[in-house]
C-alpha atoms as a PDB file:
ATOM      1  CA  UNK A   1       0.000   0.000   0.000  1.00  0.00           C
ATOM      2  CA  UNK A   2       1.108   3.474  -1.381  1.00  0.00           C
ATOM      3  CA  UNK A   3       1.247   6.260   1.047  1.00  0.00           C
ATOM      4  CA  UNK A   4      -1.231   9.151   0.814  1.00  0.00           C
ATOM      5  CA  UNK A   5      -1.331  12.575   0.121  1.00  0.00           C
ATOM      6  CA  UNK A   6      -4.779  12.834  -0.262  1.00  0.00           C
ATOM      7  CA  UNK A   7      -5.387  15.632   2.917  1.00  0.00           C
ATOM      8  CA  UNK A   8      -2.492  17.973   1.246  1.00  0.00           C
ATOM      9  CA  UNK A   9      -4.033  18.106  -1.949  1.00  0.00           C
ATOM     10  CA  UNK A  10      -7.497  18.692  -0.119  1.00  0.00           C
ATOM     11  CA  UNK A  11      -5.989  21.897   1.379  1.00  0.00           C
ATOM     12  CA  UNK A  12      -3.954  22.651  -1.478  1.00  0.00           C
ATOM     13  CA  UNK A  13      -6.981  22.839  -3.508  1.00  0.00           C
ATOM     14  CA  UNK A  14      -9.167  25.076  -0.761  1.00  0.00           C
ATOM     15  CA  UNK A  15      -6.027  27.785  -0.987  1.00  0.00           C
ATOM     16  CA  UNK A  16      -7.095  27.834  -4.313  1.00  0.00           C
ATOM     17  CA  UNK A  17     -10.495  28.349  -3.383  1.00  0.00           C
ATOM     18  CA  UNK A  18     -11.888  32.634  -3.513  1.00  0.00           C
ATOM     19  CA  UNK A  19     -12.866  32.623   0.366  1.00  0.00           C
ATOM     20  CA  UNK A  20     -16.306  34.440   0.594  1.00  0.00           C
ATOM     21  CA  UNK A  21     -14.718  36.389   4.085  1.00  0.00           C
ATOM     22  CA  UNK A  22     -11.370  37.382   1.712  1.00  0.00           C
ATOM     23  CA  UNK A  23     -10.734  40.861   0.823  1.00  0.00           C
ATOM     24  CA  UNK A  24     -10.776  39.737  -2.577  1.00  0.00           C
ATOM     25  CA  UNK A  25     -14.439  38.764  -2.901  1.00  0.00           C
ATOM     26  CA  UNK A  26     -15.617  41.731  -1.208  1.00  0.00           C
ATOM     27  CA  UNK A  27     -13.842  44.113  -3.685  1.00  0.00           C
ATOM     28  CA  UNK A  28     -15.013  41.604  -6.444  1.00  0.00           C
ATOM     29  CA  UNK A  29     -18.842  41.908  -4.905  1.00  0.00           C
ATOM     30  CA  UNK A  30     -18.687  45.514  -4.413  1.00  0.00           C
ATOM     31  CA  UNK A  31     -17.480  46.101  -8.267  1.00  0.00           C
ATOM     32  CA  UNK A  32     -20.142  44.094  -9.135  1.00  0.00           C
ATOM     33  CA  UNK A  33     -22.890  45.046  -7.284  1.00  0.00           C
ATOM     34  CA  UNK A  34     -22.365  48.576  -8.546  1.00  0.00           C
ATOM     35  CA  UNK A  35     -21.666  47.350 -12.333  1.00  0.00           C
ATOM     36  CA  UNK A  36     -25.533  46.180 -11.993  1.00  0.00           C
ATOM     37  CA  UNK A  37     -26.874  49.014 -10.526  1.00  0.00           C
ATOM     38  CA  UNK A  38     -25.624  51.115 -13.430  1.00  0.00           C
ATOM     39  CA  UNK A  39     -27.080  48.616 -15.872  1.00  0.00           C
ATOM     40  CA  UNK A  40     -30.503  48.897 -14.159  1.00  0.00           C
ATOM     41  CA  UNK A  41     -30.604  52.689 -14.010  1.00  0.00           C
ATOM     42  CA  UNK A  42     -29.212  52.994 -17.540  1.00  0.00           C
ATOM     43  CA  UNK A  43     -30.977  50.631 -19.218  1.00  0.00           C
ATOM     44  CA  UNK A  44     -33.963  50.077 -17.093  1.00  0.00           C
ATOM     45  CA  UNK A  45     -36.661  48.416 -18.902  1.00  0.00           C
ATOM     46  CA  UNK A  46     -34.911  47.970 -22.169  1.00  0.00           C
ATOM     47  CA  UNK A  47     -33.482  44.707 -19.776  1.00  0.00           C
ATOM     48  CA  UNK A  48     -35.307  42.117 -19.223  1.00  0.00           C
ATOM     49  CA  UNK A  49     -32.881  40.270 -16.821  1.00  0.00           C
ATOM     50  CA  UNK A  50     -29.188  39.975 -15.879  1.00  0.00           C
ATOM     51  CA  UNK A  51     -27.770  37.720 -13.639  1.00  0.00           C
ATOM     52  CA  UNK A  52     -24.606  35.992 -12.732  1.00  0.00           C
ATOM     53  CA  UNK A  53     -23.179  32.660 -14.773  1.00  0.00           C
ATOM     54  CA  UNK A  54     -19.259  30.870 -15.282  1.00  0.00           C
ATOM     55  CA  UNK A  55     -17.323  29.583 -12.963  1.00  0.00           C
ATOM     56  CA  UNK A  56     -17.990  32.302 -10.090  1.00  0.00           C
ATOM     57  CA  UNK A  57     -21.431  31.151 -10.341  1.00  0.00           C
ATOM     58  CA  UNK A  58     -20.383  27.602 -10.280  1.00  0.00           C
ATOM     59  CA  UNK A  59     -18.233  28.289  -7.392  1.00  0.00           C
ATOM     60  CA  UNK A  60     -15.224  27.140  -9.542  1.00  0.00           C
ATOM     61  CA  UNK A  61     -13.304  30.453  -9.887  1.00  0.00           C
ATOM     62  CA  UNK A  62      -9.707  30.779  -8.726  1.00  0.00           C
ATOM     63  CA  UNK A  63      -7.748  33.963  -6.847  1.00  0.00           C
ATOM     64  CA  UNK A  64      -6.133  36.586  -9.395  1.00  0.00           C
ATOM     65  CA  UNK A  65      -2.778  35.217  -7.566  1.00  0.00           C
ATOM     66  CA  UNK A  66      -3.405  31.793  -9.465  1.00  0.00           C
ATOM     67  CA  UNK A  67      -5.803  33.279 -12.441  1.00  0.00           C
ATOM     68  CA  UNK A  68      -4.534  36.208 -14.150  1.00  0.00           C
ATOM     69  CA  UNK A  69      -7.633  35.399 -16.149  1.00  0.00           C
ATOM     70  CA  UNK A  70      -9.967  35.248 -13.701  1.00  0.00           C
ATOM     71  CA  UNK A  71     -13.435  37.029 -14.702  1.00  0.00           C
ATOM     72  CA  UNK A  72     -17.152  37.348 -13.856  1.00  0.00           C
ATOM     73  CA  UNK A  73     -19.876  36.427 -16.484  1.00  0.00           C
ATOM     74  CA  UNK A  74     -23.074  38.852 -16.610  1.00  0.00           C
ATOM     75  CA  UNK A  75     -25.707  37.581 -18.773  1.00  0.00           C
ATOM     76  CA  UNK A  76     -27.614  40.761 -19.836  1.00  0.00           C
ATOM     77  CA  UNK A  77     -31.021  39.805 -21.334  1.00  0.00           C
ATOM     78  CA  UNK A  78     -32.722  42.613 -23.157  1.00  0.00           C
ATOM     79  CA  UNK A  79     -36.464  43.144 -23.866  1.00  0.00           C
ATOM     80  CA  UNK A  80     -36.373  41.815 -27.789  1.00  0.00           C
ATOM     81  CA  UNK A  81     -38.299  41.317 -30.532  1.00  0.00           C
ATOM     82  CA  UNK A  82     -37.167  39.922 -33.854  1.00  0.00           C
ATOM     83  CA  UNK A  83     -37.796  42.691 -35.736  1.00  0.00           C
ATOM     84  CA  UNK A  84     -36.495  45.315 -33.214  1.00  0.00           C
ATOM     85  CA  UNK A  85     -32.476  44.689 -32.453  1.00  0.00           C
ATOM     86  CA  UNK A  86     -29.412  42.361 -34.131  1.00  0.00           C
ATOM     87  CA  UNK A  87     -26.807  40.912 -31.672  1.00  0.00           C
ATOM     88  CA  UNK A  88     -24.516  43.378 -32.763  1.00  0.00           C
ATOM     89  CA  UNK A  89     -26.456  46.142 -31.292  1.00  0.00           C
ATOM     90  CA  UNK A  90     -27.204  44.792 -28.037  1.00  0.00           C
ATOM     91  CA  UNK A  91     -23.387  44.807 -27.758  1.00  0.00           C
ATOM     92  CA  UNK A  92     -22.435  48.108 -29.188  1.00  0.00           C
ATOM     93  CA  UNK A  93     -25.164  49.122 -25.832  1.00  0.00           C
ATOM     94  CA  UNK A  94     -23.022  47.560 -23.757  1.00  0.00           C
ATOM     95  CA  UNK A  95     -20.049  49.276 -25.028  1.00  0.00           C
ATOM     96  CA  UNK A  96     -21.661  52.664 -25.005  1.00  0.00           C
ATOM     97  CA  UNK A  97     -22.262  51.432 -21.034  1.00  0.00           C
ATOM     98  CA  UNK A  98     -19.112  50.182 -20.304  1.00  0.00           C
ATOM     99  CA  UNK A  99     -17.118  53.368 -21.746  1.00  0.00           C
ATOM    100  CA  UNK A 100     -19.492  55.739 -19.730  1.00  0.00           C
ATOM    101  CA  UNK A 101     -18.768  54.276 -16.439  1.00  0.00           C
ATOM    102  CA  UNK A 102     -15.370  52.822 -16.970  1.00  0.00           C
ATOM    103  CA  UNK A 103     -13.395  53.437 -19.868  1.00  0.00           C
ATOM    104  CA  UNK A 104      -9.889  54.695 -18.579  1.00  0.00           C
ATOM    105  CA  UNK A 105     -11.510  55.410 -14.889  1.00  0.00           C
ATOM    106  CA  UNK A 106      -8.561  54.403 -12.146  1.00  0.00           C
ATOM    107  CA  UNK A 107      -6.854  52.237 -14.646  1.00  0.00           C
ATOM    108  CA  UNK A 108      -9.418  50.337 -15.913  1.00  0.00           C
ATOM    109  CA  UNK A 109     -10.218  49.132 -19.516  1.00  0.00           C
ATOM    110  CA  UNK A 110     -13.189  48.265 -21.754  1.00  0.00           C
ATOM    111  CA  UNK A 111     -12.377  45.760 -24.491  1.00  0.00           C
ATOM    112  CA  UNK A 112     -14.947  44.452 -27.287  1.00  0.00           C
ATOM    113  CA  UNK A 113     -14.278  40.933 -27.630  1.00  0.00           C
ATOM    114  CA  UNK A 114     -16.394  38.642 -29.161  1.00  0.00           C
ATOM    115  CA  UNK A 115     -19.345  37.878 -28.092  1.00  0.00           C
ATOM    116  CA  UNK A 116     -18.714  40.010 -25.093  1.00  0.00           C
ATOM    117  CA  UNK A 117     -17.871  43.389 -23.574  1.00  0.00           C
ATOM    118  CA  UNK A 118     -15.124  43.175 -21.233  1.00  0.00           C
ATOM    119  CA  UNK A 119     -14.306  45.501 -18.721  1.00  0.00           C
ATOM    120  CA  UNK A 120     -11.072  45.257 -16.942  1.00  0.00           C
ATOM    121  CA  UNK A 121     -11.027  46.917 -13.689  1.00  0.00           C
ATOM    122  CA  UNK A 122      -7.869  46.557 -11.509  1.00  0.00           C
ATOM    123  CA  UNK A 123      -9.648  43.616  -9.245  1.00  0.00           C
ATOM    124  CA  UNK A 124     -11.222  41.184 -11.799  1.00  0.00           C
ATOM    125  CA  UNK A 125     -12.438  41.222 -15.007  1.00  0.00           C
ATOM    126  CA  UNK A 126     -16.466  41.509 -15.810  1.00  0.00           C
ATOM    127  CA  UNK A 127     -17.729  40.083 -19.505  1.00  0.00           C
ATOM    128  CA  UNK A 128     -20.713  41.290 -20.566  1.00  0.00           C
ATOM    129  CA  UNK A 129     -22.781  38.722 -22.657  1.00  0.00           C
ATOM    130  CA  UNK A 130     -26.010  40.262 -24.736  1.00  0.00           C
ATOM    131  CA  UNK A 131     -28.720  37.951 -24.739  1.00  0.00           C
ATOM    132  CA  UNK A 132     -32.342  37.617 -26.143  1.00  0.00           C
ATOM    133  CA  UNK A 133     -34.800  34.990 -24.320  1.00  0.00           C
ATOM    134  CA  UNK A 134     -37.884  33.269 -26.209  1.00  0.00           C
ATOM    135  CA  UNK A 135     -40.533  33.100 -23.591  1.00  0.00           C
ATOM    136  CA  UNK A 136     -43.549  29.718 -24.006  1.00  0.00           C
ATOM    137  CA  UNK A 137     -47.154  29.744 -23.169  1.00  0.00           C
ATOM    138  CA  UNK A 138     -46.592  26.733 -21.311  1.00  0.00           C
ATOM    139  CA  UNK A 139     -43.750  28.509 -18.924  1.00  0.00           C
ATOM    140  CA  UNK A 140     -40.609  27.225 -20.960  1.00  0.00           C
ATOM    141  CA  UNK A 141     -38.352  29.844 -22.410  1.00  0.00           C
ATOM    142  CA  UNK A 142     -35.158  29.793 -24.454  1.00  0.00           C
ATOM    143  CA  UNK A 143     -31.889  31.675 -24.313  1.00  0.00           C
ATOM    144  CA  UNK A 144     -30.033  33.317 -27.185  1.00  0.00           C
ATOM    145  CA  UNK A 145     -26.592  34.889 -27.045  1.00  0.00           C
ATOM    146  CA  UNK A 146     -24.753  36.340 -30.103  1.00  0.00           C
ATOM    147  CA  UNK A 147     -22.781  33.137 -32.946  1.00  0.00           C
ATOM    148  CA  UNK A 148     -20.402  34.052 -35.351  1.00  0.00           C
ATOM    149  CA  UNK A 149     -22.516  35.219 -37.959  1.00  0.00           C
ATOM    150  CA  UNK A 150     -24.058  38.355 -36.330  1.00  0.00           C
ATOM    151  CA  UNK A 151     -27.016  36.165 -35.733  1.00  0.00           C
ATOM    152  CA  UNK A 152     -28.046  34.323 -32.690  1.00  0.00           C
ATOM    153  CA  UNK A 153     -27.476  30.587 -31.278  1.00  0.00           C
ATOM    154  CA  UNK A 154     -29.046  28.408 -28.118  1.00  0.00           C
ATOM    155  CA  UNK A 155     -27.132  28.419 -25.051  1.00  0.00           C
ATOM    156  CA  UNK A 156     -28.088  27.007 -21.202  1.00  0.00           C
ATOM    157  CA  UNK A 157     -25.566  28.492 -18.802  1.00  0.00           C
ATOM    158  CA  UNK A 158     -27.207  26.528 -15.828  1.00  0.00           C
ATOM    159  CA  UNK A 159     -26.624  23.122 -17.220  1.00  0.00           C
ATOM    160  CA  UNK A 160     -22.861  22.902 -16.841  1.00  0.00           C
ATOM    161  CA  UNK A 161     -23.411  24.280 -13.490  1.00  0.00           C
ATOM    162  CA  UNK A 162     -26.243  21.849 -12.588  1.00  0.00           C
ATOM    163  CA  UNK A 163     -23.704  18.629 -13.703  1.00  0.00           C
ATOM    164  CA  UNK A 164     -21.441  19.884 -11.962  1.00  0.00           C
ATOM    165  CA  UNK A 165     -23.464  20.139  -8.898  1.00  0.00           C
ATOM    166  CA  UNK A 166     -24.944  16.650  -9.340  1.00  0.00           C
ATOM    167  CA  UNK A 167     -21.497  14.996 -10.049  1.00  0.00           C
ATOM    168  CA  UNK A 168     -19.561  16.832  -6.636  1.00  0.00           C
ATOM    169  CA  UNK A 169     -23.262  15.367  -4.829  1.00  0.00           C
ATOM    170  CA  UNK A 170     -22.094  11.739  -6.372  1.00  0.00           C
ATOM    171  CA  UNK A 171     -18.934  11.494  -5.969  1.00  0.00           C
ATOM    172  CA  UNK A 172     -18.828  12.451  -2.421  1.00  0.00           C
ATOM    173  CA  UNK A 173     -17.827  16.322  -2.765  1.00  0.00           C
ATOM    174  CA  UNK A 174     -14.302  16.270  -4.410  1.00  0.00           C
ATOM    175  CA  UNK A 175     -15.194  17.244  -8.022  1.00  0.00           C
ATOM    176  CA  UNK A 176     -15.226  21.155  -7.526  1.00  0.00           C
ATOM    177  CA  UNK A 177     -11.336  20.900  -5.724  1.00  0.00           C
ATOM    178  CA  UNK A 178      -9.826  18.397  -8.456  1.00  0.00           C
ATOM    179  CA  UNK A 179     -11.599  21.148 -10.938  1.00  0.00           C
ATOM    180  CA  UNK A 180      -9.547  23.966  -8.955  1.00  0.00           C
ATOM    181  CA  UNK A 181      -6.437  21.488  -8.935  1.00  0.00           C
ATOM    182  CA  UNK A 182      -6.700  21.534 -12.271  1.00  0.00           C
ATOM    183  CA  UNK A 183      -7.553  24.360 -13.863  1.00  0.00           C
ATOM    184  CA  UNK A 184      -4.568  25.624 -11.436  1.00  0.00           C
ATOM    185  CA  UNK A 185      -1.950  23.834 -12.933  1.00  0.00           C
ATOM    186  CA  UNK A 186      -3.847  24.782 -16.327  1.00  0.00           C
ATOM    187  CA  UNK A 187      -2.940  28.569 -15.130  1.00  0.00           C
ATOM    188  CA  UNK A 188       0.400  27.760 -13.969  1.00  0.00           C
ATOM    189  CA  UNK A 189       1.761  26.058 -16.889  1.00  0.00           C
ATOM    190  CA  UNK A 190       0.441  28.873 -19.745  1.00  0.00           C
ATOM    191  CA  UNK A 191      -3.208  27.894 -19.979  1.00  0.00           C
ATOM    192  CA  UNK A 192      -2.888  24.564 -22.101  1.00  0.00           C
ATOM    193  CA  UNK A 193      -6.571  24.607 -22.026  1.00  0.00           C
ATOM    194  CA  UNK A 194      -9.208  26.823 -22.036  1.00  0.00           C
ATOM    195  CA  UNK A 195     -10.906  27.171 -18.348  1.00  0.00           C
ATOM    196  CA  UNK A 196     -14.289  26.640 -19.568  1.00  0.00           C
ATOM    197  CA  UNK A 197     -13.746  23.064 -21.784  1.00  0.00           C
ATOM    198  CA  UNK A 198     -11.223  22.024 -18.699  1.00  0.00           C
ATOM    199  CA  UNK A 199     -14.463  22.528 -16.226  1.00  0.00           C
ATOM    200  CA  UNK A 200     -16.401  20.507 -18.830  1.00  0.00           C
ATOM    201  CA  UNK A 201     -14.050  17.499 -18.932  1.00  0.00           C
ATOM    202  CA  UNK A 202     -13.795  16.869 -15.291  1.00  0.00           C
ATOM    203  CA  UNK A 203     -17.436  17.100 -15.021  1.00  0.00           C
ATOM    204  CA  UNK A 204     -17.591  14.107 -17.403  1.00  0.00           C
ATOM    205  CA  UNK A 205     -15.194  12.155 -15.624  1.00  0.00           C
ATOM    206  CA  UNK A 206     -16.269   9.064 -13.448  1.00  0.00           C
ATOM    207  CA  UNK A 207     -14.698   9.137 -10.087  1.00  0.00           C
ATOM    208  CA  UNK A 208     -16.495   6.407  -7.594  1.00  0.00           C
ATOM    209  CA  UNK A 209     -15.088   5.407  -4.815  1.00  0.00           C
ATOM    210  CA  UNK A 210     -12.327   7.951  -5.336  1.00  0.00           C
ATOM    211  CA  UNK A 211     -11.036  10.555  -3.262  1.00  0.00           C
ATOM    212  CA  UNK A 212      -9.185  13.667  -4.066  1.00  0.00           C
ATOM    213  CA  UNK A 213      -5.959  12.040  -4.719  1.00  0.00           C
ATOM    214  CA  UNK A 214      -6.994   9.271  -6.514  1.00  0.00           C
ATOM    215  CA  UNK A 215      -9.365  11.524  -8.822  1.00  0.00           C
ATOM    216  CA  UNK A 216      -7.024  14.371  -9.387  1.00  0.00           C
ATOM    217  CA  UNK A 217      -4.491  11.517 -10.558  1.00  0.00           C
ATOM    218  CA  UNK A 218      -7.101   9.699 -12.802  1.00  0.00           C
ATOM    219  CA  UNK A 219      -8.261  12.776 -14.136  1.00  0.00           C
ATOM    220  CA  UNK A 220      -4.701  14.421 -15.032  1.00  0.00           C
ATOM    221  CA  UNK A 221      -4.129  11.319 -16.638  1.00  0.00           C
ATOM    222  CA  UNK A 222      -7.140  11.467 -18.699  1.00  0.00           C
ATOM    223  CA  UNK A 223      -6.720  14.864 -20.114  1.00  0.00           C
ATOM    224  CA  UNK A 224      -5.642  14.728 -23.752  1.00  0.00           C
ATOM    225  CA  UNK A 225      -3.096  16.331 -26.122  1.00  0.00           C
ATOM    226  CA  UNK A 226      -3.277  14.209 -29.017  1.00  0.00           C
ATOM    227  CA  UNK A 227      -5.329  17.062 -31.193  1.00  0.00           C
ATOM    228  CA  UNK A 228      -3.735  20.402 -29.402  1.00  0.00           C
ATOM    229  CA  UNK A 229      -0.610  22.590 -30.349  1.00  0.00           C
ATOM    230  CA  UNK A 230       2.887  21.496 -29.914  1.00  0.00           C
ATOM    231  CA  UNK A 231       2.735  23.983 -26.689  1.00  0.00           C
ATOM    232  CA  UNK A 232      -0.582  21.703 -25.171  1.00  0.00           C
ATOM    233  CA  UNK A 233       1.524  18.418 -25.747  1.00  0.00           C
ATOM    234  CA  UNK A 234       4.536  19.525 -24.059  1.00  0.00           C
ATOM    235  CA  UNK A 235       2.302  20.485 -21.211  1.00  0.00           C
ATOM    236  CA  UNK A 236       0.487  17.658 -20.908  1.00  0.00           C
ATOM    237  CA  UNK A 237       2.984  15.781 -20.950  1.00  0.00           C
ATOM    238  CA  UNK A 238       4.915  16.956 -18.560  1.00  0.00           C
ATOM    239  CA  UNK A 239       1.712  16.793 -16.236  1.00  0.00           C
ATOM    240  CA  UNK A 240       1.993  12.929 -17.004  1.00  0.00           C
ATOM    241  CA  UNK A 241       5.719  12.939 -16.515  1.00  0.00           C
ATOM    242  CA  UNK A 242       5.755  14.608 -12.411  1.00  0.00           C
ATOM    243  CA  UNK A 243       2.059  12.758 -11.407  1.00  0.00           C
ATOM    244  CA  UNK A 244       4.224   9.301 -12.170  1.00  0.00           C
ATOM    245  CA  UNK A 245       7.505  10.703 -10.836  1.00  0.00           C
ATOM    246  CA  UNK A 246       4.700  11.515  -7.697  1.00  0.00           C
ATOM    247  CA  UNK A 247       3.324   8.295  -8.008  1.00  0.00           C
ATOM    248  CA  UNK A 248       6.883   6.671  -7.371  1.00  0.00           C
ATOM    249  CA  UNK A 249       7.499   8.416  -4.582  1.00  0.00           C
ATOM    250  CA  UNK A 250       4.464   7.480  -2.796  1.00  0.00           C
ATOM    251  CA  UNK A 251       4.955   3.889  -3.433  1.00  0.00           C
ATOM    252  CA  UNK A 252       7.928   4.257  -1.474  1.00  0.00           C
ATOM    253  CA  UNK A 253       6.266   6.520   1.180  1.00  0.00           C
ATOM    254  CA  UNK A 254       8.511   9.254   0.150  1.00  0.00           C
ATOM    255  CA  UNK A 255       5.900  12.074   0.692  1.00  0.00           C
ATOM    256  CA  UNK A 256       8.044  14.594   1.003  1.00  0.00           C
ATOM    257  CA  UNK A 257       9.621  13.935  -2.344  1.00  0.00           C
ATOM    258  CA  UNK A 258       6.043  13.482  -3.837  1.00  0.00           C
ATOM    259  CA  UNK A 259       5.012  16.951  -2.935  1.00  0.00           C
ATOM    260  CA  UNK A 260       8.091  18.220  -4.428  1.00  0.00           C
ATOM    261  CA  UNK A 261       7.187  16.550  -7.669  1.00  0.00           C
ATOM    262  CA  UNK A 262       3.510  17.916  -7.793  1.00  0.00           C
ATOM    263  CA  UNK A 263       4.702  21.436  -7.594  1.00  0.00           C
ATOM    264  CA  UNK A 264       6.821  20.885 -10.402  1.00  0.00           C
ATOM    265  CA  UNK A 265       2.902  21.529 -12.114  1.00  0.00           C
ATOM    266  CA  UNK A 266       0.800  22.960  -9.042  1.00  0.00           C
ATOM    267  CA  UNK A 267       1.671  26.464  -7.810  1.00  0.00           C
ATOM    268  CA  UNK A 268       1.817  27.204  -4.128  1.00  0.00           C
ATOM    269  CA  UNK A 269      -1.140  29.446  -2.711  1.00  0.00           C
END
């Protein structure tokens, strides 16, 4: 029997977690408390809705010390018709909204990046997403947000976060802290992988009768290189590479050592 590491990795992934009593999520929380009161008394009832989706939502967002990419998603639903407003103009609102409250205010930037509006205020990043809903007589409704040819396509941002939310349920609570393990290293090692598809792998994954070490292992080891960039091989493989070199070391109760290895891809908090 190997020896374990399964507690360090456990508190190595909640020092990756954004504490809701940190100073960071009360700066975040105040920015973006007052980013939607300016939407609402801009925009008033040209909005149908807004609300809060991505990995903050899904309680799967990282520090700015470990994220340099680290951002809030803001669905904006406006009232729509049809034959009233393109994609394209819901955004160029935003912009207009963005660049009268923040557009080189105390440092801060407002990029247009499709199919968002970013603004990039010196705490975290907020993208703004326009969005159209299709409401049902029988209490259904559909969401639109902008595709790649100025029109519109179907998107759900509650289902990734209600898989994720049944998977951490069934496999005993330790899918959200291999998902910060990971997307960690992801951050630490050049962003191999976008954040969002990363998420969505892991939240495939089978882990029963795992715990954190054995799923953070099985699931490093499942992530895939084969079809990415000469820069998303190297990293990948060296992931493989250090979790075996890890591996090793455990099997001879080296601990020490093992950690050693580990941080060769993990940062420290």
């Amino acid at each position: 029997m190997s020896a374990s590491i399964d507690t360090y990795l456990k508190d190595l992934s909640y020092s990756y977690y954004l504490k809701n009593d940190s100073t960071e999520i009360t700066r975040i929380n105040t920015s973006k408390d007052n980013l939607l009161k300016n939407l609402d008394n801009d925009w008033g009832m040209l909005i149908k809705r807004r609300f809060i989706f991505g990995s903050y939502d899904r309680d799967t967002i990282l520090p700015r010390s470990i994220d340099s990419k680290s951002d809030i998603d803001i669905m904006v639903v406006f009232n729509h018709t049809d034959y009233e407003r393109t994609p394209e103009t819901y955004r160029a609102w935003l912009k207009i909204f963005a660049d009268k409250h923040y557009k080189d205010r105390y440092g801060s930037q407002v990029v247009n990046s499709f199919p968002t509006v970013t603004i990039r205020l010196g705490n975290i990043h907020f993208d703004l997403v326009p969005a159209k809903e299709t409401t049902y007589s029988w209490g259904g409704s559909t969401l639109y947000i902008p595709d790649k040819t100025s029109g519109w396509q179907i998107t759900d941002p509650s289902d990734v976060k209600t898989k994720l939310t049944e998977a951490n349920t069934r496999y005993n609570q330790i899918v959200r802290p291999i998902i910060r393990l990971l997307k960690a290293w992801n951050c630490y090692n050049g962003f191999p992988y976008d954040s969002y598809e990363l998420e969505l792998k892991i939240t495939a994954m089978n882990f029963y009768g795992d715990n954190i070490q054995k799923g953070f292992f099985y699931a490093a080891k499942q992530l895939s290189s084969w079809d990415g960039t000469q820069f998303k091989r190297e990293k990948v493989a060296s992931l493989y590479y250090n979790i075996d070199k890890a591996i090793e070391c455990l099997e001879q109760y080296d601990t020490g050592k093992a950690k050693q290895w580990l941080h060769r891809v993990l940062p420290y908090a």
